[in-house]
C-alpha atoms as a PDB file:
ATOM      1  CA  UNK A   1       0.000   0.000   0.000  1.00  0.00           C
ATOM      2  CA  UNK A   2       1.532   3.640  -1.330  1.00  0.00           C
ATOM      3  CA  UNK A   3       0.916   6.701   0.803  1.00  0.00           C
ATOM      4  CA  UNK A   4       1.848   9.879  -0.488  1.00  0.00           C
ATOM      5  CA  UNK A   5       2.212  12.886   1.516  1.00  0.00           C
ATOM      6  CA  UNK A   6       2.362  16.515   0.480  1.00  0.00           C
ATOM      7  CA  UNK A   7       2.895  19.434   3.176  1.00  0.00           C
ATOM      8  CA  UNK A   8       1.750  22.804   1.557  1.00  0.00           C
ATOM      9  CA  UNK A   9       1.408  26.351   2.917  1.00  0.00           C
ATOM     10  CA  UNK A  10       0.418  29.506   0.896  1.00  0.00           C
ATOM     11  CA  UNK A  11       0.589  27.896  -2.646  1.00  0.00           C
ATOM     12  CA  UNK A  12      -2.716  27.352  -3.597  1.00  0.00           C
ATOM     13  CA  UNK A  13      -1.749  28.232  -7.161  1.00  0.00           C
ATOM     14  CA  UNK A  14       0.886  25.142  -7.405  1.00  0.00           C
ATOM     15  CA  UNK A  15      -0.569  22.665  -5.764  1.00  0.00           C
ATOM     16  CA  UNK A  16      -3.478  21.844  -8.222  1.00  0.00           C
ATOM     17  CA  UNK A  17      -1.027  20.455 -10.737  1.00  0.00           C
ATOM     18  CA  UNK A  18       0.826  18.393  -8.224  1.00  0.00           C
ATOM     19  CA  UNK A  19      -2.777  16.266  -7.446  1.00  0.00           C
ATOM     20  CA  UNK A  20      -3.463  16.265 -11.056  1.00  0.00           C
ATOM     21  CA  UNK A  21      -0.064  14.580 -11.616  1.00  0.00           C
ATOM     22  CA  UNK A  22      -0.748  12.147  -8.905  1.00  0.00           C
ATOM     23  CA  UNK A  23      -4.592  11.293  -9.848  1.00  0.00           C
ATOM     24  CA  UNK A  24      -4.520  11.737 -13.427  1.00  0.00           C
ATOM     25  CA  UNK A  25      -1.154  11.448 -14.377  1.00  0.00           C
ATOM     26  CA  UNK A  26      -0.355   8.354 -12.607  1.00  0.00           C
ATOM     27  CA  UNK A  27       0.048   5.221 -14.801  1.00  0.00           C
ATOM     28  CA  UNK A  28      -0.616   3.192 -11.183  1.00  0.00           C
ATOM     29  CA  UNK A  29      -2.358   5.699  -8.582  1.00  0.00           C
ATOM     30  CA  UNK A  30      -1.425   5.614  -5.134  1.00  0.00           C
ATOM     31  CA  UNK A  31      -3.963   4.275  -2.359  1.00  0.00           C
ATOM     32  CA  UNK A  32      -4.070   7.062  -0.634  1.00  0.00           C
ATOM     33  CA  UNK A  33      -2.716  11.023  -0.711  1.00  0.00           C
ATOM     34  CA  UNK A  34      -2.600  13.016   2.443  1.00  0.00           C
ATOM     35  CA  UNK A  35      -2.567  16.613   1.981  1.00  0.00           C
ATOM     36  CA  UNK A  36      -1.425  18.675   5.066  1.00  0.00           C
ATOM     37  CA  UNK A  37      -2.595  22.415   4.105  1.00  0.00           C
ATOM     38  CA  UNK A  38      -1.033  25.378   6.500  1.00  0.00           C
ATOM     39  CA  UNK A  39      -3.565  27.451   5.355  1.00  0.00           C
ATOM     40  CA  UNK A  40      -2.208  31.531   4.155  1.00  0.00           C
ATOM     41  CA  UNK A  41      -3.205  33.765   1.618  1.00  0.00           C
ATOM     42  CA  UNK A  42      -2.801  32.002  -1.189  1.00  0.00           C
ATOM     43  CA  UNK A  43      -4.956  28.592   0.579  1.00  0.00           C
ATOM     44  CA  UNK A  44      -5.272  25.665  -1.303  1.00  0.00           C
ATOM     45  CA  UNK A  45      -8.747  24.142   0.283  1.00  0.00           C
ATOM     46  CA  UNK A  46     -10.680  24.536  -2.434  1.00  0.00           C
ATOM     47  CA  UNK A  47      -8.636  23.094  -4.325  1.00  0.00           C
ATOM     48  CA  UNK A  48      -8.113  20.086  -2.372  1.00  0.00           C
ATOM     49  CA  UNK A  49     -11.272  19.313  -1.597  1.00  0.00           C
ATOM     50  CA  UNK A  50     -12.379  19.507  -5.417  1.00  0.00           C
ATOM     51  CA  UNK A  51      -9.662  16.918  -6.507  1.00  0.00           C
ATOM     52  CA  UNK A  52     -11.295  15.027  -2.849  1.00  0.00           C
ATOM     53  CA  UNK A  53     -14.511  14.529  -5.194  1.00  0.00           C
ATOM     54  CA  UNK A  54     -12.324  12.544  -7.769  1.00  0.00           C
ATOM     55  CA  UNK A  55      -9.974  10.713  -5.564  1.00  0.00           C
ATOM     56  CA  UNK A  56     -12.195   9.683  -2.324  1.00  0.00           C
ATOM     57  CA  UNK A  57      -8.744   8.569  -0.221  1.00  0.00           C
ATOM     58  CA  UNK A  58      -7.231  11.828  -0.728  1.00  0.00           C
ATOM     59  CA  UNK A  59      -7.501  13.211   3.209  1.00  0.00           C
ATOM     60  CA  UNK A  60      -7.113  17.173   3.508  1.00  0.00           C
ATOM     61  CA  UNK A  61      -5.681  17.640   6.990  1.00  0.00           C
ATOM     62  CA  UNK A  62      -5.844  21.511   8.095  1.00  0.00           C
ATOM     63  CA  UNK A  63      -3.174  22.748  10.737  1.00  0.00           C
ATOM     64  CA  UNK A  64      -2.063  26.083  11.561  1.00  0.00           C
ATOM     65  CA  UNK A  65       1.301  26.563   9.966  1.00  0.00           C
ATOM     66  CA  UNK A  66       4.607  26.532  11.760  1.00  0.00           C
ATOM     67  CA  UNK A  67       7.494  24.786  10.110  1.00  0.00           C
ATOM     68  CA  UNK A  68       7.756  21.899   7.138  1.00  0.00           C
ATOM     69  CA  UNK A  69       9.136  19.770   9.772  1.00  0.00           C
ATOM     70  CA  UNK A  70       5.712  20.126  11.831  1.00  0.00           C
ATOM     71  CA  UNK A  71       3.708  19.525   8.814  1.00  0.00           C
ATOM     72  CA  UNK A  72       5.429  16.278   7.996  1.00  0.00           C
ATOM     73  CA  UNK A  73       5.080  15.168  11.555  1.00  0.00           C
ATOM     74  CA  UNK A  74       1.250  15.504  11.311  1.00  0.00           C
ATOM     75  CA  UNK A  75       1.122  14.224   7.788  1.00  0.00           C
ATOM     76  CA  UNK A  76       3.122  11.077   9.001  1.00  0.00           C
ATOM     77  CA  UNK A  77       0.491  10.059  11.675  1.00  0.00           C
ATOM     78  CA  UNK A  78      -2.220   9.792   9.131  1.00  0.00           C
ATOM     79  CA  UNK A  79      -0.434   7.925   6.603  1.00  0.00           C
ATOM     80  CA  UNK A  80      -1.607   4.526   6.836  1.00  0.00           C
ATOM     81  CA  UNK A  81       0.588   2.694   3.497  1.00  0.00           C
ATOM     82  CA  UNK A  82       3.409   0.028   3.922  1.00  0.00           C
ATOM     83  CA  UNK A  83       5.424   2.932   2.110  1.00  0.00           C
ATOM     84  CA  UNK A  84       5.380   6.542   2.744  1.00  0.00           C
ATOM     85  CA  UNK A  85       6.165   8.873  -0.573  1.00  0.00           C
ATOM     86  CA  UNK A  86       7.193  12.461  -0.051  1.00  0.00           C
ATOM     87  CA  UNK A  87       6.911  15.637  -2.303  1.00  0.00           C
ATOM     88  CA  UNK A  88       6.131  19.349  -2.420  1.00  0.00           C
ATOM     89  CA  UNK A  89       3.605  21.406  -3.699  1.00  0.00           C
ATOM     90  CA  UNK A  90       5.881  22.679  -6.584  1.00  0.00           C
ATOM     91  CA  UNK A  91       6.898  19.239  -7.701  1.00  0.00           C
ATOM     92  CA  UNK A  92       5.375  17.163 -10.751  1.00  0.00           C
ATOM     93  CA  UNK A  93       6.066  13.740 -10.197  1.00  0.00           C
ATOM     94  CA  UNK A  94       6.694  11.154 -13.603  1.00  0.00           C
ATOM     95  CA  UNK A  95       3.766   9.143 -14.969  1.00  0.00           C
ATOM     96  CA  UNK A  96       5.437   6.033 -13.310  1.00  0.00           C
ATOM     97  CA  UNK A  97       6.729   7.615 -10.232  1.00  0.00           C
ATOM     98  CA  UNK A  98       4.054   5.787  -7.946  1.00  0.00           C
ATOM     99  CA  UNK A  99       5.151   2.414 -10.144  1.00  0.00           C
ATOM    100  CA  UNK A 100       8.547   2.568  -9.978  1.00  0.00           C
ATOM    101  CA  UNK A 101       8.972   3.829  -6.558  1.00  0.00           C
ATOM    102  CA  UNK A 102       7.291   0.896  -5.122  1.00  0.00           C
ATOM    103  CA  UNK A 103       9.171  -1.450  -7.129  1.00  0.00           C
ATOM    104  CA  UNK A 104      12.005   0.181  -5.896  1.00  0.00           C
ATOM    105  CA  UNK A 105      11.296  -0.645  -2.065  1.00  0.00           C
ATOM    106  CA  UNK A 106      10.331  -4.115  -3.368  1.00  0.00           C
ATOM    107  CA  UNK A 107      14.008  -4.657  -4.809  1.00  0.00           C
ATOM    108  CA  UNK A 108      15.822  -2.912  -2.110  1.00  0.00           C
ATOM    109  CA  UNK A 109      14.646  -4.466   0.903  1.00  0.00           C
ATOM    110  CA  UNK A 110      17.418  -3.307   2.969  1.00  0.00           C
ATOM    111  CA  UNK A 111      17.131   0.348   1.951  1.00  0.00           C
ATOM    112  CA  UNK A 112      14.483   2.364   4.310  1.00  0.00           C
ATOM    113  CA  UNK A 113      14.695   5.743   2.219  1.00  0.00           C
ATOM    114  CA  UNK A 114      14.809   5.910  -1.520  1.00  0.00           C
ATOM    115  CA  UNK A 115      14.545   8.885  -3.770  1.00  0.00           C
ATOM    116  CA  UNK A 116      15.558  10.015  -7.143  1.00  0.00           C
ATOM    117  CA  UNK A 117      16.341  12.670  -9.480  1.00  0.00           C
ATOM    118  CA  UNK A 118      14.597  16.162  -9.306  1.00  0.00           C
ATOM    119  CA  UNK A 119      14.345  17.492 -13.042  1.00  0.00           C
ATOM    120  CA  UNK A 120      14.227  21.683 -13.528  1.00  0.00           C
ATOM    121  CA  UNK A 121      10.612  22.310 -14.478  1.00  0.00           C
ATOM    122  CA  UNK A 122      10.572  26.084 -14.542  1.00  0.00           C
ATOM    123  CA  UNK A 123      11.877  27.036 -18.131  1.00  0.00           C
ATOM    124  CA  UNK A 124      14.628  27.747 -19.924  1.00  0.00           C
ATOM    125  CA  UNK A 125      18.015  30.726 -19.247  1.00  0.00           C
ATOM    126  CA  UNK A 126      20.768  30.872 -17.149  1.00  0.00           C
ATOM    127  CA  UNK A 127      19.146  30.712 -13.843  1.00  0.00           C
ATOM    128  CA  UNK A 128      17.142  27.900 -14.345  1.00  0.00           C
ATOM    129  CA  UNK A 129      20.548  25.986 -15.569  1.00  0.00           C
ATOM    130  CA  UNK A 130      22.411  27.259 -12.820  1.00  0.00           C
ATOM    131  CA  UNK A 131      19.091  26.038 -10.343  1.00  0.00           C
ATOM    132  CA  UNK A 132      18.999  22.699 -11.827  1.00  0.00           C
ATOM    133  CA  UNK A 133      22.630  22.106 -11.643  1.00  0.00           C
ATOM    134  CA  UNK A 134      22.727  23.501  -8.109  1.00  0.00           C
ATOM    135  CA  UNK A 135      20.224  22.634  -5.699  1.00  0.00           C
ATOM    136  CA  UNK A 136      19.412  18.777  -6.038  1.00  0.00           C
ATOM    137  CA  UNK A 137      21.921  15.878  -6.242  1.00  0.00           C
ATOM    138  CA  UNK A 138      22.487  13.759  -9.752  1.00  0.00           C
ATOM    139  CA  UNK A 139      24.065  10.522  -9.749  1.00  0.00           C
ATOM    140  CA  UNK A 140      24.059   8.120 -13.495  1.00  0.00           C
ATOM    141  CA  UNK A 141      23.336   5.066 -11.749  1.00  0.00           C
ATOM    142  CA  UNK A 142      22.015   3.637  -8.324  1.00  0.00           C
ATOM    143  CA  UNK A 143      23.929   4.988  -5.335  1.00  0.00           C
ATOM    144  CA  UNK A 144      23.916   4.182  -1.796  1.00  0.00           C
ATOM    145  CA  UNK A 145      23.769   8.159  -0.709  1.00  0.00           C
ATOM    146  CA  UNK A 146      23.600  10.489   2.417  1.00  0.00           C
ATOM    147  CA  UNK A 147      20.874  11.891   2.044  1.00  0.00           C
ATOM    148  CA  UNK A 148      17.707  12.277  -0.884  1.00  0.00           C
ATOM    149  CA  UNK A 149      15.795  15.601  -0.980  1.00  0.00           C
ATOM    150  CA  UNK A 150      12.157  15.709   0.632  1.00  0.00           C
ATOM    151  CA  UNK A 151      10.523  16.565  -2.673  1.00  0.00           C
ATOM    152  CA  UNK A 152      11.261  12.844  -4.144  1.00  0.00           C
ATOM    153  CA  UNK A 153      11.901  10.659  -1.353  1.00  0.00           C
ATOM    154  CA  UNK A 154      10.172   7.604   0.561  1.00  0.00           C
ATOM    155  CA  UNK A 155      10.231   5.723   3.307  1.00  0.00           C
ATOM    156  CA  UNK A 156       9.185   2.149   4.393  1.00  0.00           C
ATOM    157  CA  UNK A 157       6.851   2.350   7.351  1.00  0.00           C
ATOM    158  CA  UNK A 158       8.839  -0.434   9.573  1.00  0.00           C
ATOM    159  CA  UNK A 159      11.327   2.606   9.629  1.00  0.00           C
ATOM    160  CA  UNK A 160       9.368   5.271   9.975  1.00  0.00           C
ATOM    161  CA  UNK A 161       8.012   3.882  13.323  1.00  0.00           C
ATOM    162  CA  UNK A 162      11.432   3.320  14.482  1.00  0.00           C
ATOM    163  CA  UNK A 163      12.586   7.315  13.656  1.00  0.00           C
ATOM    164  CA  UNK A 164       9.457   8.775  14.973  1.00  0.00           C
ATOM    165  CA  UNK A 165       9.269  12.690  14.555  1.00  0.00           C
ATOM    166  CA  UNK A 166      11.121  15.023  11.886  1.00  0.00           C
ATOM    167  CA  UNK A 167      13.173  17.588  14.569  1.00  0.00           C
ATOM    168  CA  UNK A 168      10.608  20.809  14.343  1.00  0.00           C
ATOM    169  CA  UNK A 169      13.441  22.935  15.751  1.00  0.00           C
ATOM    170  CA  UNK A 170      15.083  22.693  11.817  1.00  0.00           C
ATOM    171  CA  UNK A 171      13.555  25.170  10.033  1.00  0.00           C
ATOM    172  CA  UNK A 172      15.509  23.675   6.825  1.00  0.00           C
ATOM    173  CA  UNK A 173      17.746  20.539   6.613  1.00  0.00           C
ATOM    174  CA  UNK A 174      14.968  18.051   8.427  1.00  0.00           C
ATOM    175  CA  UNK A 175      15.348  15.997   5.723  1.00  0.00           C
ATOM    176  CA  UNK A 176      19.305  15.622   5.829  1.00  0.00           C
ATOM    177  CA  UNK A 177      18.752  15.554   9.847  1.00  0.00           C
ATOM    178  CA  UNK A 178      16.154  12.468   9.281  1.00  0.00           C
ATOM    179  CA  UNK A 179      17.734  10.443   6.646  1.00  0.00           C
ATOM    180  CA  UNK A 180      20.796  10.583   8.827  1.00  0.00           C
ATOM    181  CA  UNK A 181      18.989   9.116  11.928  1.00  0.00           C
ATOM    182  CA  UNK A 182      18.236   6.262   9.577  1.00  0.00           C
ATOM    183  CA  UNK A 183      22.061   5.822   8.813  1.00  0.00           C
ATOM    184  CA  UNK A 184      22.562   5.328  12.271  1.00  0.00           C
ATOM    185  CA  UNK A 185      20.042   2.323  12.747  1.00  0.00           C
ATOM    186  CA  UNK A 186      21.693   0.667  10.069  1.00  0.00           C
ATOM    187  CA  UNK A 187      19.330   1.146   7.117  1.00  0.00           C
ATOM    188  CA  UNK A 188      20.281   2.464   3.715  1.00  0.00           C
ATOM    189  CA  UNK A 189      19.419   5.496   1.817  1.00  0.00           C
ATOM    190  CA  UNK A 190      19.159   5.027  -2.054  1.00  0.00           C
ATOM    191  CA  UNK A 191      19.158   7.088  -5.114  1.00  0.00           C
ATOM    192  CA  UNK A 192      17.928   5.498  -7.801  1.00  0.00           C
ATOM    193  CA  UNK A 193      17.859   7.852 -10.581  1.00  0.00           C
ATOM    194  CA  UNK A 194      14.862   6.083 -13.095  1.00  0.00           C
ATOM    195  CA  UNK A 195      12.630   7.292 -10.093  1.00  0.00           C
ATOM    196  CA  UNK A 196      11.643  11.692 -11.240  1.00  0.00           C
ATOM    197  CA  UNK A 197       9.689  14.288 -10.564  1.00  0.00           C
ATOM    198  CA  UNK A 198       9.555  17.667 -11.905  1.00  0.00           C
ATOM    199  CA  UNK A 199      10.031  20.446  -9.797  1.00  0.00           C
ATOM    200  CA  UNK A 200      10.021  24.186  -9.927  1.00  0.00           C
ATOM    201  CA  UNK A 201      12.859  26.220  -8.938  1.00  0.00           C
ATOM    202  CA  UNK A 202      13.158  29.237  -8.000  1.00  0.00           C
ATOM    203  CA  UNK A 203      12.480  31.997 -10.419  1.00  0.00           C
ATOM    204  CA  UNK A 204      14.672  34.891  -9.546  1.00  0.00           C
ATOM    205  CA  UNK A 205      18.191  35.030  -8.490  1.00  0.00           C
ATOM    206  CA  UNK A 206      17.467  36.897  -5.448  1.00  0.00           C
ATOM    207  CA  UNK A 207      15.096  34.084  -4.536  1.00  0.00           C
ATOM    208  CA  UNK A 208      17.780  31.362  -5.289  1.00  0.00           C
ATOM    209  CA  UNK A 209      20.694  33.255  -3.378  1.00  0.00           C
ATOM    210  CA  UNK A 210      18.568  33.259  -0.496  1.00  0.00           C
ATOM    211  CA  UNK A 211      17.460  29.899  -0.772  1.00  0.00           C
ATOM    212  CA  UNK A 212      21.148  28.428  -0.748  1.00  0.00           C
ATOM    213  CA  UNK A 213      22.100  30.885   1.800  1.00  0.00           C
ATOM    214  CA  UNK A 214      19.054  29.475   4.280  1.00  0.00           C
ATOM    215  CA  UNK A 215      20.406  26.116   3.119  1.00  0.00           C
ATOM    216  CA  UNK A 216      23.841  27.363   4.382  1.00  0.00           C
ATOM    217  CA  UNK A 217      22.253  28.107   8.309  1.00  0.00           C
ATOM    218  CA  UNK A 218      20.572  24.756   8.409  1.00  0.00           C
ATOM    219  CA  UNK A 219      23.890  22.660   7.024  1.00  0.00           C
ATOM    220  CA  UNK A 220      25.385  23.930  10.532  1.00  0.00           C
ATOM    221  CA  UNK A 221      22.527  23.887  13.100  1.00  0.00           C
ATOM    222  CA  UNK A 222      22.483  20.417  11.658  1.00  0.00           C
ATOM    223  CA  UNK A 223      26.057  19.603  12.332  1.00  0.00           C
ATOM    224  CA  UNK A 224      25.705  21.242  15.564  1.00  0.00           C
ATOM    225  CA  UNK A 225      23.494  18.333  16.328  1.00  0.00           C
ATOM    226  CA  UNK A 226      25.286  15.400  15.506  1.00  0.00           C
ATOM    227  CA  UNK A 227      29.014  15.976  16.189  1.00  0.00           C
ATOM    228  CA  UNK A 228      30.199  12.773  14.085  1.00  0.00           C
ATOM    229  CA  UNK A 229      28.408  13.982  11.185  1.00  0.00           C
ATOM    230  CA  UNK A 230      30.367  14.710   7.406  1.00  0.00           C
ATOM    231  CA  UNK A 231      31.389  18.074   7.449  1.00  0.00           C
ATOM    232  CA  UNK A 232      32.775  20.277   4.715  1.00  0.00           C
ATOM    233  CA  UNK A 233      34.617  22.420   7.985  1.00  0.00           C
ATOM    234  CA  UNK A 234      36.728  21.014  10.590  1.00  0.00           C
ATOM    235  CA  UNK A 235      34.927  21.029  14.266  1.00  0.00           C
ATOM    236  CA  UNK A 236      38.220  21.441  15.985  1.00  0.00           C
ATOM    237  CA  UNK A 237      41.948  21.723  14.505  1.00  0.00           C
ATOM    238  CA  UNK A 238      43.393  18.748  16.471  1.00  0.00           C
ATOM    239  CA  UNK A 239      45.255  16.640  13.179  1.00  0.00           C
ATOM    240  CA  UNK A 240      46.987  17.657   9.779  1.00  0.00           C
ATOM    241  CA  UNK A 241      43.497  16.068   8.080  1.00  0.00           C
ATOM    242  CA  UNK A 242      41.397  19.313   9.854  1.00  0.00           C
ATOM    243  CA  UNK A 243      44.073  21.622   9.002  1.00  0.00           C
ATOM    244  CA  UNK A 244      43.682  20.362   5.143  1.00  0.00           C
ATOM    245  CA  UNK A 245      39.782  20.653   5.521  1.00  0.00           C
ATOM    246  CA  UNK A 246      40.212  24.254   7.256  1.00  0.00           C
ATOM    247  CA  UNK A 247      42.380  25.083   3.517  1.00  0.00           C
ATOM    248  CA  UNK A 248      40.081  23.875   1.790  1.00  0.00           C
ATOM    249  CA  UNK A 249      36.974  25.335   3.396  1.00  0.00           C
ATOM    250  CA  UNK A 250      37.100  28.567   1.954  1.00  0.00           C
ATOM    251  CA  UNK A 251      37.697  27.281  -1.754  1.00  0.00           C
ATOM    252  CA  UNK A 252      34.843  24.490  -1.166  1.00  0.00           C
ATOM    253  CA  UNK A 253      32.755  26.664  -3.479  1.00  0.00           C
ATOM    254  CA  UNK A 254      35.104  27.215  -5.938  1.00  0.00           C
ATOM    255  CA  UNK A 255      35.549  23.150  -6.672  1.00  0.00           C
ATOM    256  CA  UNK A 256      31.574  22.441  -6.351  1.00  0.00           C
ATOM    257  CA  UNK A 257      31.072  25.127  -9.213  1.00  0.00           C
ATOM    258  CA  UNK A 258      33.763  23.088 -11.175  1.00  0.00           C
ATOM    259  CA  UNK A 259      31.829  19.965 -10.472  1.00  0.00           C
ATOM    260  CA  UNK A 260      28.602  21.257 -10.627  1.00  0.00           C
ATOM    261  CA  UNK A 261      29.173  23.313 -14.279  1.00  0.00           C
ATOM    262  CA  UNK A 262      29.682  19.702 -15.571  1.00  0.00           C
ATOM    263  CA  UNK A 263      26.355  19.296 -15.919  1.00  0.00           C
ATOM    264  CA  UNK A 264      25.591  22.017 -18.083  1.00  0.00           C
ATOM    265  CA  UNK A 265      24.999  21.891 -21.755  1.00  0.00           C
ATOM    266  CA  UNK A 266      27.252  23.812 -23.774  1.00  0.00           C
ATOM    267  CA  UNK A 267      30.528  25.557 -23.458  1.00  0.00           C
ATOM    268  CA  UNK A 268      29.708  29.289 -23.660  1.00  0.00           C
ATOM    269  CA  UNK A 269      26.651  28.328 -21.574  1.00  0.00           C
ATOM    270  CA  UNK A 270      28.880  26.510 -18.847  1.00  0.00           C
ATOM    271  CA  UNK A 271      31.159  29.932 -19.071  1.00  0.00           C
ATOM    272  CA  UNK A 272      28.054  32.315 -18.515  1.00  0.00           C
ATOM    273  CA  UNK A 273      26.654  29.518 -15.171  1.00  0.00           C
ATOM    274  CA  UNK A 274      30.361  29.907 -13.576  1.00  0.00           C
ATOM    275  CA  UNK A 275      30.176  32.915 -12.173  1.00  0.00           C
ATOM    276  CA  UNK A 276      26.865  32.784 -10.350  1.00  0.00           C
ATOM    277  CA  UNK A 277      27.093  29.166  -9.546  1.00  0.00           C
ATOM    278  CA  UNK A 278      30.589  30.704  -7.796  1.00  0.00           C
ATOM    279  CA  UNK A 279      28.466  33.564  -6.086  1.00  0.00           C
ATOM    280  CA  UNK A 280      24.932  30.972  -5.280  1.00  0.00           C
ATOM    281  CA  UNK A 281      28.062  28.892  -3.110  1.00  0.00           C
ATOM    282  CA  UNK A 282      29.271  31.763  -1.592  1.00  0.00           C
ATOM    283  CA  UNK A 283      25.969  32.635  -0.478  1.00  0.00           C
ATOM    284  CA  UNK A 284      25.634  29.484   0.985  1.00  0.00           C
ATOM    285  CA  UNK A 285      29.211  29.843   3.184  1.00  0.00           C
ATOM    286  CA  UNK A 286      27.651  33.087   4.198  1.00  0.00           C
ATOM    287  CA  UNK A 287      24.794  31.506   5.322  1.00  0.00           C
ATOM    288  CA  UNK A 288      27.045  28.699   7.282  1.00  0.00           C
ATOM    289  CA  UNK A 289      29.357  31.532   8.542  1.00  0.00           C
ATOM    290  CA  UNK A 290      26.979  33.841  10.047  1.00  0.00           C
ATOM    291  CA  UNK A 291      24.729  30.878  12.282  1.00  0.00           C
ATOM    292  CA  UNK A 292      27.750  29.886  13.026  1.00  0.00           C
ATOM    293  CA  UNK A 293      28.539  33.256  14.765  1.00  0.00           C
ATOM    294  CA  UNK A 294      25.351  33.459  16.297  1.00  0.00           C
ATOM    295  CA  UNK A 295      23.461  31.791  19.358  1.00  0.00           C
ATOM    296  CA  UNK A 296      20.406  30.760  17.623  1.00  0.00           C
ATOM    297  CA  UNK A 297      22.276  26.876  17.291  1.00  0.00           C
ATOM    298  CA  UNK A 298      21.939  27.159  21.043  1.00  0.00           C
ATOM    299  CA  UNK A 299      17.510  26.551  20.610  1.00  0.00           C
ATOM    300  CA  UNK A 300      18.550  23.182  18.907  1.00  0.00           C
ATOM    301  CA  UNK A 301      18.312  20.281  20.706  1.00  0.00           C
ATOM    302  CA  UNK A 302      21.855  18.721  21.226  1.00  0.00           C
ATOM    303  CA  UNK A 303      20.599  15.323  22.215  1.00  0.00           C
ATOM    304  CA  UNK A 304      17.874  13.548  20.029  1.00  0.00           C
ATOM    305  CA  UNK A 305      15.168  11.950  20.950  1.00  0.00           C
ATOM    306  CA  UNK A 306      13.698   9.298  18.623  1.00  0.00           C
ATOM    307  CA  UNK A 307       9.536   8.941  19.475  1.00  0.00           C
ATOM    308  CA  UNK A 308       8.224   6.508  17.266  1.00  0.00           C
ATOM    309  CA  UNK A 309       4.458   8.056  16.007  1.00  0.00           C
ATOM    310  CA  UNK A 310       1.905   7.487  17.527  1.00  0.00           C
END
């Protein structure tokens, strides 16, 4: 059984062609959708509870809105499916996403979270190369992995019960925080990169600098939570390995716009994405830098508790 769970807040215009890709787009249709809606200007409800006439077990759950991370945690309780599939509001998932995605799970038994690739939906220029090549991971083949992004991701209930609650003190990065808790009891996280979903990102470069710099904040209130975590900075300077990270720290954005630029098509293209894939990872340290200089870490909660749902 295939639950699939979409948090939304203020995005009543988007969300309408995320259902429609899920209830008439679908080549196999999930048993059930759960919609948590956060309510705001822009509410979805009516939308919701029109596609509700056309798919009976889609359940609209209302909440007052506080963080994605508080959404999930509400969404998760009324999930009733063997597997649990995640995306957003701005996403479009594949015409076999649903399909493949459960055959997935039934392949990889030992892998708890799977996900896949996240494809630029928005249009075509520079920032929606630089987006796409930027903000969500690519690998050619299927990869045992940190961490998949929320928007295309899963999760087999057995585990799910186990982890209990996304941490609602992470305004950003529950996902990483979450997929890393299942690391540590042992289960796998998968891309597998058949498994797609459209998505839109974000449609100015103001919007995108900020995003990565947000991303930035969260990457080190996360760290500040689990101390043996993968870090692109050294925690302390006690071997020549942290004195080689603390080098290379500073010119981490530098290399990951060489890597990154890789994926773009064309060489006076790749030139032109460079630059502001160079500035979109500096934003990003920035980000890092300045939570890292500031007490708000201190509101996270050092020592995690894992409550499995009720």
């Amino acid at each position: 059984m295939i639950s699939v769970l979409i948090c939304t807040y203020n995005r009543g215009s988007l969300i309408n062609g995320t259902l429609q890709a899920l209830i008439e787009g679908q080549e196999v249709l999930p048993d059930e959708i759960v919609v948590v809606n956060g309510g705001g200007e822009n509410d979805c409800g009516t939308i919701v509870n029109n596609w509700q006439e056309k798919f009976p077990s889609l359940k609209h759950i209302r909440t007052e809105n506080q963080n994605l991370a508080s959404s999930r945690n509400i969404g998760l309780r009324h999930c009733t499916g063997t597997i649990v599939v995640q995306t957003d509001d701005d996403a479009r998932p594949f015409p076999d996403w649903i399909e493949k995605m459960s055959a997935a799970h039934e392949l990889y038994k030992d892998a708890g979270v799977i996900g896949g690739e996240v494809v630029d939906a928005s249009g075509k220029g520079l920032l929606y190369t630089v987006a796409d090549a930027l903000t969500f991971p690519w690998y050619p083949s299927v990869t045992e992995v940190r961490n998949v992004p929320g928007v295309n991701s899963s999760y087999k209930k057995e585990l799910l019960d186990q982890l209990g609650d996304y941490d609602t003190h992470l305004f950003r990065g529950e996902d990483v925080d979450y997929n890393w808790r299942a690391l540590q009891m042992g289960s796998k996280v998968l891309y597998v990169p058949g498994i797609k979903v459209y998505h839109h990102h974000r449609a100015t470069w103001k919007g995108l600098f900020h995003q990565h710099y947000m991303y930035g904040k969260a990457y080190y209130l996360v760290r500040s939570k689990w101390p043996g975590m993968y870090s692109v900075y050294p925690r302390t300077i006690k071997s020549a390995k942290d004195i080689l990270k603390a080098i290379y720290f500073p010119l981490s954005p530098v290399h990951n716009a060489f890597l990154r630029v890789k994926r773009v098509k064309g060489f006076f293209t790749r030139l032109l994405a460079f630059l502001p894939l160079l500035i979109v990872g500096y934003s990003w340290m920035t980000g890092l830098l300045i939570q890292r200089f500031t007490k708000r870490n201190s509101t996270i909660n050092q020592s995690i508790k894992i409550v499995p749902a009720e």
